[in-house]
PDB file of N, CA and C in Angstrom:
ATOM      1  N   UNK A   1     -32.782   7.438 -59.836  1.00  0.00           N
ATOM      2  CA  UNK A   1     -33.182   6.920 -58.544  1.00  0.00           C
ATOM      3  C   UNK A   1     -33.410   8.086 -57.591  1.00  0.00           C
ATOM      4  N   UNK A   2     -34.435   7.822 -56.737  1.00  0.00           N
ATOM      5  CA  UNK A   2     -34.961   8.865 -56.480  1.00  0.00           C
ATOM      6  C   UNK A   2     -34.135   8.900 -54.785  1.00  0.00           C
ATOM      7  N   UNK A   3     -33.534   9.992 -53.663  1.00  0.00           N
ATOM      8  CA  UNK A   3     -33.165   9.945 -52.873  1.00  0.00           C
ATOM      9  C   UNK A   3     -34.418  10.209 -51.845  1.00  0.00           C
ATOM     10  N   UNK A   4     -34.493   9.545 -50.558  1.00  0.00           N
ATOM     11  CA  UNK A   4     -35.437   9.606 -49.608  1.00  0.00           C
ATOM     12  C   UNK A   4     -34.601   9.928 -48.545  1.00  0.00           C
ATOM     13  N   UNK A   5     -35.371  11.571 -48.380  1.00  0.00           N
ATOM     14  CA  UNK A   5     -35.251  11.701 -47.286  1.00  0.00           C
ATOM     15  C   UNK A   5     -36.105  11.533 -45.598  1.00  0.00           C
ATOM     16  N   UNK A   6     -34.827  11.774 -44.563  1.00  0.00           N
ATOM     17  CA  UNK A   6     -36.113  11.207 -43.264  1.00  0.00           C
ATOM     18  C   UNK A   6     -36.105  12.528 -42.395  1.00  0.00           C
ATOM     19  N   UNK A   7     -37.176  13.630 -42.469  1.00  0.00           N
ATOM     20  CA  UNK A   7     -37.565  14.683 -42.315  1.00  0.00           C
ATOM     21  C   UNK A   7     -38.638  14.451 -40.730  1.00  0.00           C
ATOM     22  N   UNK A   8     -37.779  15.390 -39.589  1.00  0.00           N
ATOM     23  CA  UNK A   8     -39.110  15.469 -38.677  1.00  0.00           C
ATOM     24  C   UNK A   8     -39.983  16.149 -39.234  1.00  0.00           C
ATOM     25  N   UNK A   9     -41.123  15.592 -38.476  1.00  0.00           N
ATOM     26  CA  UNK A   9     -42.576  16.504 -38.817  1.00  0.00           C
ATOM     27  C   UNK A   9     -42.877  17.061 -37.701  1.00  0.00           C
ATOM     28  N   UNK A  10     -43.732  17.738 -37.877  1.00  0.00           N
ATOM     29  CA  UNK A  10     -44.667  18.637 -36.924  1.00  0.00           C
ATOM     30  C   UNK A  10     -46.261  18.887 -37.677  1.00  0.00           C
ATOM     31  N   UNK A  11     -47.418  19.272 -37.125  1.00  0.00           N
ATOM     32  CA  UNK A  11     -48.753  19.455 -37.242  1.00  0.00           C
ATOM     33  C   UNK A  11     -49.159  21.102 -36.868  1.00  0.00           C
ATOM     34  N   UNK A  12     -49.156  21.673 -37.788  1.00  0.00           N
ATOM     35  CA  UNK A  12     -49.728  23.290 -37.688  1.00  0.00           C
ATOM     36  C   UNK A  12     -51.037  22.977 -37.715  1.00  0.00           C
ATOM     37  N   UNK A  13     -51.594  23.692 -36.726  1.00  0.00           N
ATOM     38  CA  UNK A  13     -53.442  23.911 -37.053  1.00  0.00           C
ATOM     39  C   UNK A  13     -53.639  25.818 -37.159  1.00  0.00           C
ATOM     40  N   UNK A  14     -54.395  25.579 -38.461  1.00  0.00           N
ATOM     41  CA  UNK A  14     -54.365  26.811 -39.234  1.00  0.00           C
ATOM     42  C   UNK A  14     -55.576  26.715 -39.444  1.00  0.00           C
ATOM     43  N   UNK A  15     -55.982  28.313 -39.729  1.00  0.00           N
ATOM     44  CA  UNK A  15     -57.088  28.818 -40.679  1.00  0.00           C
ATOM     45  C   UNK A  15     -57.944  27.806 -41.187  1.00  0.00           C
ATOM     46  N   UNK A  16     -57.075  26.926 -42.237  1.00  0.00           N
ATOM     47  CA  UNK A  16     -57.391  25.708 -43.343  1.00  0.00           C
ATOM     48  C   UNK A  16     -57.748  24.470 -42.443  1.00  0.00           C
ATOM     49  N   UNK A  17     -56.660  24.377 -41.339  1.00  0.00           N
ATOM     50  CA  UNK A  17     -57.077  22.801 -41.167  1.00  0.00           C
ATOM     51  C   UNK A  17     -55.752  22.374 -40.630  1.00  0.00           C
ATOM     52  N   UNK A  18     -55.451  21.626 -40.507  1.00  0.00           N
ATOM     53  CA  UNK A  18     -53.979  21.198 -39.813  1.00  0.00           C
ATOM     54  C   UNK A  18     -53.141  20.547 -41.556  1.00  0.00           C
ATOM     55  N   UNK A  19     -52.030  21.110 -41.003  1.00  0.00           N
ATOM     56  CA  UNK A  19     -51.435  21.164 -41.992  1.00  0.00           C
ATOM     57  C   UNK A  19     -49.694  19.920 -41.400  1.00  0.00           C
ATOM     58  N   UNK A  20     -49.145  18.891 -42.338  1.00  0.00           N
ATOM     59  CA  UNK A  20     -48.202  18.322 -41.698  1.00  0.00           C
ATOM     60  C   UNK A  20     -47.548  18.969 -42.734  1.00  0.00           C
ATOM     61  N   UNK A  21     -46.192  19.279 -41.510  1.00  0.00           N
ATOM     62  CA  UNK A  21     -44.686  19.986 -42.286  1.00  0.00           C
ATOM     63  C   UNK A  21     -43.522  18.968 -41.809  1.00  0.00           C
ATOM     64  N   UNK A  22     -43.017  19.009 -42.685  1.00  0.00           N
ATOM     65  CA  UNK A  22     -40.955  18.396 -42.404  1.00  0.00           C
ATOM     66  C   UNK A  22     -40.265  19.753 -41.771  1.00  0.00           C
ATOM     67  N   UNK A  23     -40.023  19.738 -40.846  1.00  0.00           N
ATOM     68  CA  UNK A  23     -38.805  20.449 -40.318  1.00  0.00           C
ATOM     69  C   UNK A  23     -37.503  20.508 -40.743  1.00  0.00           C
ATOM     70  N   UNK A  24     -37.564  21.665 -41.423  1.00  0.00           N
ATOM     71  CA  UNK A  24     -36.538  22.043 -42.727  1.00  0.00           C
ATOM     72  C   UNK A  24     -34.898  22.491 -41.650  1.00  0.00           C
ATOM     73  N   UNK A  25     -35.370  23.448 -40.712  1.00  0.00           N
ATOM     74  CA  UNK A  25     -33.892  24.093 -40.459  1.00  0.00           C
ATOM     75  C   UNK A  25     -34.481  24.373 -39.139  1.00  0.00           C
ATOM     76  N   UNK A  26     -33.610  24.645 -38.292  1.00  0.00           N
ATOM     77  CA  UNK A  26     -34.188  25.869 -36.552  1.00  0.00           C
ATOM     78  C   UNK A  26     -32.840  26.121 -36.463  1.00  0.00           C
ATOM     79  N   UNK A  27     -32.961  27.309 -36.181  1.00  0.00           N
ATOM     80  CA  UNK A  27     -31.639  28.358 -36.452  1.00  0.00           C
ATOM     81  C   UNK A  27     -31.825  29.746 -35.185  1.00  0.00           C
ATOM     82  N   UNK A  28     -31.139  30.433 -34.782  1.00  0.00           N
ATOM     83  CA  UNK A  28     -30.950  31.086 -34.185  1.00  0.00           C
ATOM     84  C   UNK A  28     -30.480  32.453 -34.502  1.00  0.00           C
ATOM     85  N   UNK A  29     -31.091  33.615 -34.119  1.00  0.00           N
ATOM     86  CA  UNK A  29     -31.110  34.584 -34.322  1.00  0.00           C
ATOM     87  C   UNK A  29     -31.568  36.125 -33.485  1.00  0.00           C
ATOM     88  N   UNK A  30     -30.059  36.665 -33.218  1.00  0.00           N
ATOM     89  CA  UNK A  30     -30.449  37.774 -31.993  1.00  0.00           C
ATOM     90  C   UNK A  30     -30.973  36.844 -30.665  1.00  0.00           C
ATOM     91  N   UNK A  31     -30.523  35.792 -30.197  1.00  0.00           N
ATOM     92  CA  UNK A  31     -30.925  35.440 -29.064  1.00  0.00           C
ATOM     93  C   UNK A  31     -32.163  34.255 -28.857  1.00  0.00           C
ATOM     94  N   UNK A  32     -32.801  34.524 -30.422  1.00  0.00           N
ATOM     95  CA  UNK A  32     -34.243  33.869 -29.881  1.00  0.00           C
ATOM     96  C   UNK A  32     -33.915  32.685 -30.854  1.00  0.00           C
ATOM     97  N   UNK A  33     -34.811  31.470 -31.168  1.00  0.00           N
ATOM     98  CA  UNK A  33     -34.744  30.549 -32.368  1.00  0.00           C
ATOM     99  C   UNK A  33     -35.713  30.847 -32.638  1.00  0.00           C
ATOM    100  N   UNK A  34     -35.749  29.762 -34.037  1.00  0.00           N
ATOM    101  CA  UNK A  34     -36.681  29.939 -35.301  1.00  0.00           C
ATOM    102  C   UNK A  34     -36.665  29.242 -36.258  1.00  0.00           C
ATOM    103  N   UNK A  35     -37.603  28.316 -36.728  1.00  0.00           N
ATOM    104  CA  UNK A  35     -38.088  27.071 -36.859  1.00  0.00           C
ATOM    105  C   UNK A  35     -38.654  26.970 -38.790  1.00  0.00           C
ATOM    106  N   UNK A  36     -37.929  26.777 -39.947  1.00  0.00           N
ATOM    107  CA  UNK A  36     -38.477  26.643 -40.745  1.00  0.00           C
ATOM    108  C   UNK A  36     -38.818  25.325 -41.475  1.00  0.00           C
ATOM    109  N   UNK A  37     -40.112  25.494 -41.388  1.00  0.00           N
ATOM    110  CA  UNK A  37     -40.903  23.798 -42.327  1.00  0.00           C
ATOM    111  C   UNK A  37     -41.587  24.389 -43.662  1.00  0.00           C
ATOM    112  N   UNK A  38     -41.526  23.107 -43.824  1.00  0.00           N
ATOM    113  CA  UNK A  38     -42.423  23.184 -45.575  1.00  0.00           C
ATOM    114  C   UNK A  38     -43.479  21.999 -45.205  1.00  0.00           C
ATOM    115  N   UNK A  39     -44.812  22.404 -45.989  1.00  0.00           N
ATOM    116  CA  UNK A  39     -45.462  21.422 -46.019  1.00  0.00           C
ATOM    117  C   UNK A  39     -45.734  20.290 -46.518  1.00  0.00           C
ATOM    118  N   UNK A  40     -45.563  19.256 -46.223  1.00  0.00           N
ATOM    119  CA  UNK A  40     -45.686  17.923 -47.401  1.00  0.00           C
ATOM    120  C   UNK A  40     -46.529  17.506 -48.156  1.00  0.00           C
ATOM    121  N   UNK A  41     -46.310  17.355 -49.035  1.00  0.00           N
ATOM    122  CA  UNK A  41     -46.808  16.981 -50.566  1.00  0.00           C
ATOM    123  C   UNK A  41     -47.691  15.934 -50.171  1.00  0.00           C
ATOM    124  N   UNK A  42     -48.238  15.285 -50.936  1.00  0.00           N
ATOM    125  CA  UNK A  42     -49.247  14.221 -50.946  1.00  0.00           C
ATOM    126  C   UNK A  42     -48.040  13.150 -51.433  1.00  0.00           C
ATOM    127  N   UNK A  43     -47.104  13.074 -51.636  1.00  0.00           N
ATOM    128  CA  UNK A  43     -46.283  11.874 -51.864  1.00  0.00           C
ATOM    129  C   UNK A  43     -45.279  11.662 -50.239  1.00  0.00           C
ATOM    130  N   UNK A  44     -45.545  12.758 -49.718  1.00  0.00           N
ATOM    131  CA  UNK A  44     -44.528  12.754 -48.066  1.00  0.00           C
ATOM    132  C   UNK A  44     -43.636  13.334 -48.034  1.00  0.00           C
ATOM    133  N   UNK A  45     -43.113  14.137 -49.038  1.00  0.00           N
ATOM    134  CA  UNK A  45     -41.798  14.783 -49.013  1.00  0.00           C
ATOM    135  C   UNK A  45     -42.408  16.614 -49.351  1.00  0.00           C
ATOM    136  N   UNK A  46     -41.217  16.833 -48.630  1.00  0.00           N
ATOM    137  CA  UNK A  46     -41.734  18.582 -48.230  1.00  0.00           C
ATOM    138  C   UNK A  46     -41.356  19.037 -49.980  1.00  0.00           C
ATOM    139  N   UNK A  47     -42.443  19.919 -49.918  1.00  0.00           N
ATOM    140  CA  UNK A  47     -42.359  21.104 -51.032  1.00  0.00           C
ATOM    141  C   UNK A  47     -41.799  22.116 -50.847  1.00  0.00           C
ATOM    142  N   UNK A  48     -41.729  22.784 -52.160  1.00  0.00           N
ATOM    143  CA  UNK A  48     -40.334  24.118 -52.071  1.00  0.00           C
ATOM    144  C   UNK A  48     -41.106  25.274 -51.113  1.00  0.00           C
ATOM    145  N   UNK A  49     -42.152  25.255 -50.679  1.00  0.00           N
ATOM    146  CA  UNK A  49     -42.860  26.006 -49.959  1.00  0.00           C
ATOM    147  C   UNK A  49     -42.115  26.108 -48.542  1.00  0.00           C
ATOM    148  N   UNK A  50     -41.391  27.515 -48.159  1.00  0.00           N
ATOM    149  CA  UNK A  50     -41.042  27.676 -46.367  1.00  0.00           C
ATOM    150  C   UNK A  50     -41.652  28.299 -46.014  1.00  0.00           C
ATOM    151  N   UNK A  51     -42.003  28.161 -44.883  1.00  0.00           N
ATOM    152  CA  UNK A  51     -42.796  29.101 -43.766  1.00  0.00           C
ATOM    153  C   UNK A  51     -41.603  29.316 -42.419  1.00  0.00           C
ATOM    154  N   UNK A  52     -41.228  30.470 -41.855  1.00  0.00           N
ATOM    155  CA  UNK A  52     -40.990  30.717 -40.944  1.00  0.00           C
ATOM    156  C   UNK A  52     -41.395  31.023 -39.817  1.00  0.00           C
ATOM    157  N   UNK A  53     -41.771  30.275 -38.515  1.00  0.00           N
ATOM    158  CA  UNK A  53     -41.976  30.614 -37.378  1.00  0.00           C
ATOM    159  C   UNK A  53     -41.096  31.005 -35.676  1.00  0.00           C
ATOM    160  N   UNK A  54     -41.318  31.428 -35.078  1.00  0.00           N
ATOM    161  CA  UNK A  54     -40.790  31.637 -33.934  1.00  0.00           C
ATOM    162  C   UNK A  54     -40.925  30.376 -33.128  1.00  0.00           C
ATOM    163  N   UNK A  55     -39.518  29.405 -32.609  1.00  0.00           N
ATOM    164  CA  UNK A  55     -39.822  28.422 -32.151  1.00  0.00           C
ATOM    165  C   UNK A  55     -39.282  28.843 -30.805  1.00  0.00           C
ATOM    166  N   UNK A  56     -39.875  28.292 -29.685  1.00  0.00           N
ATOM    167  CA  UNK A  56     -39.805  28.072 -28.325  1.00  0.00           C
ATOM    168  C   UNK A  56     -40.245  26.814 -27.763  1.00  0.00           C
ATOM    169  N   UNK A  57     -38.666  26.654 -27.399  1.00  0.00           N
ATOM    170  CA  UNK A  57     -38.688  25.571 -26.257  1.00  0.00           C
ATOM    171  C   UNK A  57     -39.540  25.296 -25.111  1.00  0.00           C
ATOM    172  N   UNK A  58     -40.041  23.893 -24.980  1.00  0.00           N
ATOM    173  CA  UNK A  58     -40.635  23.779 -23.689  1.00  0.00           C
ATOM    174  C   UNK A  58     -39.861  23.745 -22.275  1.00  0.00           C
ATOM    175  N   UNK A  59     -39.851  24.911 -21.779  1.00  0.00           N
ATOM    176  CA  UNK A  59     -38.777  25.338 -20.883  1.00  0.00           C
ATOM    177  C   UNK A  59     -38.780  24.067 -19.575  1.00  0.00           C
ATOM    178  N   UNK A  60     -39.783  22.900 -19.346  1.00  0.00           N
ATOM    179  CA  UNK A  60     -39.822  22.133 -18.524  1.00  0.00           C
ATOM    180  C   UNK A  60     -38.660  20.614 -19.086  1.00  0.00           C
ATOM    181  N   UNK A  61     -38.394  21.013 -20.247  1.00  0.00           N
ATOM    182  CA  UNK A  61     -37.671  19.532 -20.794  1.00  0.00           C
ATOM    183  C   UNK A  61     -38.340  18.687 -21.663  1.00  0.00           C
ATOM    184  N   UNK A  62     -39.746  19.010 -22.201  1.00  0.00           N
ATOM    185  CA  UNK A  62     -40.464  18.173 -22.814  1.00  0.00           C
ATOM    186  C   UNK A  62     -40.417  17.944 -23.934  1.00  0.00           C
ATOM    187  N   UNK A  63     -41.475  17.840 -24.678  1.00  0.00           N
ATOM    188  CA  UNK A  63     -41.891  17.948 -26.081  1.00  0.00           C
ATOM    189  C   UNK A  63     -43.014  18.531 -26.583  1.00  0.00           C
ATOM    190  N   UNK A  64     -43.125  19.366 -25.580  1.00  0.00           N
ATOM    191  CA  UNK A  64     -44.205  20.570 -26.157  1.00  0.00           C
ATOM    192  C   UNK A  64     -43.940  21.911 -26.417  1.00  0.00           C
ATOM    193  N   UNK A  65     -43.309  21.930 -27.309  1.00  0.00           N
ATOM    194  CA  UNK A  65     -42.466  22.803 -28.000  1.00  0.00           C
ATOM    195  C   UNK A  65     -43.611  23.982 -28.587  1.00  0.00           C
ATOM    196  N   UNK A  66     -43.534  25.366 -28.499  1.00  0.00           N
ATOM    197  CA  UNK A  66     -44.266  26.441 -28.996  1.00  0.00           C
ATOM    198  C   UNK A  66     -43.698  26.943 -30.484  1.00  0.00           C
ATOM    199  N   UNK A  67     -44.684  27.021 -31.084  1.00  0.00           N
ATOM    200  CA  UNK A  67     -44.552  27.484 -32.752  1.00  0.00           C
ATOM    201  C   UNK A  67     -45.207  28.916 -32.473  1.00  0.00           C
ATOM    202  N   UNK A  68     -44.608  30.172 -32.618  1.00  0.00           N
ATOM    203  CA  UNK A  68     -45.602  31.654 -33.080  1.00  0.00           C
ATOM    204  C   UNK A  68     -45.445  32.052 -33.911  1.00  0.00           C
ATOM    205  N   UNK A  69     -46.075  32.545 -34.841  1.00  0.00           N
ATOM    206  CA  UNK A  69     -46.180  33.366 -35.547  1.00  0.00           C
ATOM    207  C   UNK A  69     -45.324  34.623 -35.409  1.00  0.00           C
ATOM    208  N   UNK A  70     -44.359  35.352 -36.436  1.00  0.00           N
ATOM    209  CA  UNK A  70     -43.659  36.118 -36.763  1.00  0.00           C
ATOM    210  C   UNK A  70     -44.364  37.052 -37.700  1.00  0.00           C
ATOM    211  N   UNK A  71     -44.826  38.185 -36.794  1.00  0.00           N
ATOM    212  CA  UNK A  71     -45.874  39.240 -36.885  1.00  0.00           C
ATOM    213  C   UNK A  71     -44.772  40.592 -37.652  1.00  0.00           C
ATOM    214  N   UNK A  72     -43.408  40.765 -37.037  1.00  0.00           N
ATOM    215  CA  UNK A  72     -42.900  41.755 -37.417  1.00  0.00           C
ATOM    216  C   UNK A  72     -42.028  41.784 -38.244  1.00  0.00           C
ATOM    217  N   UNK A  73     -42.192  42.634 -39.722  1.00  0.00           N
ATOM    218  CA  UNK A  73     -41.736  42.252 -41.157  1.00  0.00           C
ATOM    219  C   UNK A  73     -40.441  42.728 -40.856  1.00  0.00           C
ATOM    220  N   UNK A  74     -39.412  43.407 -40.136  1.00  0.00           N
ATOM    221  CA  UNK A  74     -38.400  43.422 -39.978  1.00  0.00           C
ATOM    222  C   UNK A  74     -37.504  41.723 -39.654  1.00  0.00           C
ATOM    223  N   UNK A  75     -38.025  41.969 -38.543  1.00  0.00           N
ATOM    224  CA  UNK A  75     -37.416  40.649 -37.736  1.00  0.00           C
ATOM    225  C   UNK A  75     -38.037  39.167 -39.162  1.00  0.00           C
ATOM    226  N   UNK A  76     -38.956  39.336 -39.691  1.00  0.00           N
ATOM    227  CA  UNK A  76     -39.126  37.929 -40.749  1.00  0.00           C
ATOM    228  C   UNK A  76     -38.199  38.277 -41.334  1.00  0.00           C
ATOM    229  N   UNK A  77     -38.095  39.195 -42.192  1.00  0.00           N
ATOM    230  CA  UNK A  77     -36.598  39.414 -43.108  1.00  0.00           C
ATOM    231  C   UNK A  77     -35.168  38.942 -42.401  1.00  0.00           C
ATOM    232  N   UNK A  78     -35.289  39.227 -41.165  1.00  0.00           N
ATOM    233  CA  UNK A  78     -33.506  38.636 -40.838  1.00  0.00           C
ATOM    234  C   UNK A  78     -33.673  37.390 -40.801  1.00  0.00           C
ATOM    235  N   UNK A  79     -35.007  36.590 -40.562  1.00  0.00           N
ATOM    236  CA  UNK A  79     -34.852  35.235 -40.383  1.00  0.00           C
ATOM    237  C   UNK A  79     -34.612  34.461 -42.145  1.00  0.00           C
ATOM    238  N   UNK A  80     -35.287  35.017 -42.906  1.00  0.00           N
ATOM    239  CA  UNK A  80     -35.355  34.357 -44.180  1.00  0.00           C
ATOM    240  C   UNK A  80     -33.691  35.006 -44.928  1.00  0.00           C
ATOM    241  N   UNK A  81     -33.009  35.962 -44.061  1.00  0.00           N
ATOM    242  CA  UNK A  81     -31.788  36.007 -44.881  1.00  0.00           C
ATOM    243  C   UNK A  81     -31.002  35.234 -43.970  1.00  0.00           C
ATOM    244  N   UNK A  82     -31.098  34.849 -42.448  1.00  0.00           N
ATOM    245  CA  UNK A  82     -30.329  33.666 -41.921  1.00  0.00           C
ATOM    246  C   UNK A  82     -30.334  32.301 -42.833  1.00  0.00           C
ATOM    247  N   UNK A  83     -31.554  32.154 -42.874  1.00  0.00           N
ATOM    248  CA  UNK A  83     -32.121  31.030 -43.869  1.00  0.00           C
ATOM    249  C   UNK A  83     -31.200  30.603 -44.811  1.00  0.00           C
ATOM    250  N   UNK A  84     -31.062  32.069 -45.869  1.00  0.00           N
ATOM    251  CA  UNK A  84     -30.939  31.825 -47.178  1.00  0.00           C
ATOM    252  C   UNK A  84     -28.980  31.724 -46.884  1.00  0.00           C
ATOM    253  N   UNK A  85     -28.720  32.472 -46.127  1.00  0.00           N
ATOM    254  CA  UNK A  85     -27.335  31.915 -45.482  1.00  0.00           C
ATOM    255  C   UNK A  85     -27.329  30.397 -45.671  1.00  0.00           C
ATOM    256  N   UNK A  86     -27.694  29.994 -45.101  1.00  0.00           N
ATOM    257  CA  UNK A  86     -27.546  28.607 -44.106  1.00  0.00           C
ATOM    258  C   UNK A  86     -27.784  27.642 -45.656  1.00  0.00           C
ATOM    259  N   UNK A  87     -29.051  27.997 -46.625  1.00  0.00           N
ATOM    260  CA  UNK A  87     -28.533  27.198 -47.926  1.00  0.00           C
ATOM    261  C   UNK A  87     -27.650  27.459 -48.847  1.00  0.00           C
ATOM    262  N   UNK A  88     -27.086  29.142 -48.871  1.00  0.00           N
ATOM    263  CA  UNK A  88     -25.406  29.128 -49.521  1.00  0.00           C
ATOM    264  C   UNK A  88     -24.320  27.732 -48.928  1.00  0.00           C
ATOM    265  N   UNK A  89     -24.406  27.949 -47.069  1.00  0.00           N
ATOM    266  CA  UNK A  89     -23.299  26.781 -47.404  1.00  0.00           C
ATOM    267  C   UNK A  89     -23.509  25.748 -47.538  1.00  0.00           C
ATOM    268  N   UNK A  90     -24.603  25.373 -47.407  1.00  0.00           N
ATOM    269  CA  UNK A  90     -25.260  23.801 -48.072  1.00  0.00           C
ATOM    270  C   UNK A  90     -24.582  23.229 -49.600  1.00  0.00           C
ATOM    271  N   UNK A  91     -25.030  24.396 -50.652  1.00  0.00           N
ATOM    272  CA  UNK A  91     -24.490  24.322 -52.016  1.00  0.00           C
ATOM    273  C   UNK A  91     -22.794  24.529 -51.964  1.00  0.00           C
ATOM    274  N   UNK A  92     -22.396  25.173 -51.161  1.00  0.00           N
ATOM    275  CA  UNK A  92     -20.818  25.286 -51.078  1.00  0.00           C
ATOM    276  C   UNK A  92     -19.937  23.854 -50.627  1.00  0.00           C
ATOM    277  N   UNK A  93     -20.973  23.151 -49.699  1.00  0.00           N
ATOM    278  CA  UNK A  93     -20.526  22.158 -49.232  1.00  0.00           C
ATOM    279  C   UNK A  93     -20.565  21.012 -50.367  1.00  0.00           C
ATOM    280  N   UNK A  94     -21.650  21.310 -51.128  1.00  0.00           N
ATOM    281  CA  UNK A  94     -22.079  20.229 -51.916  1.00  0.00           C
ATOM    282  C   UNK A  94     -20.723  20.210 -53.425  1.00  0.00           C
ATOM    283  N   UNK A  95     -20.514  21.318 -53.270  1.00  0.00           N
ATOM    284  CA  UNK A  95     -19.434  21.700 -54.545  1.00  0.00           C
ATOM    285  C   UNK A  95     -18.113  20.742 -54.251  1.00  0.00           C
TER     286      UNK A  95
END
């Protein structure tokens, strides 16, 4: 039996075309956050595919929340080893 999960989404418009992602994790790091999705499959559920972006709040209270791009390969590396943190204790929890 298959488990369903209920994943926010969000809409990237890219290069390709707009792309819908599940909002995997937003995590914090050195001060700023940071927002990782995967894109969904043609069945609705996110693939093993992450992308990391720089998320910013809509500083008025809204829901227009800013996605950037993470240009500097230092700073991507601390985010994808926060990341990979954050699914160690997932599996620890799960044990």
């Amino acid at each position: 039996m298959k488990k369903e999960l209920e994943v926010d989404t969000l809409t990237l418009f890219t290069d390709d075309g707009e792309v819908e992602c599940g909002i995997v994790n937003v995590m914090e790091v050195n001060g700023k956050e940071y927002i990782a999705v995967s894109p969904l499959g043609e069945d609705g559920d996110v693939t093993e595919d992450i992308w990391f972006y720089q998320f910013e709040r809509d500083s008025s209270g809204g829901d227009e929340h800013e996605i950037v791009f993470i240009e500097d390969d230092d700073e991507y590396e601390q985010i994808v080893d926060k990341f990979d943190e954050w699914l160690d204790t997932l599996e620890f929890e799960e044990e």
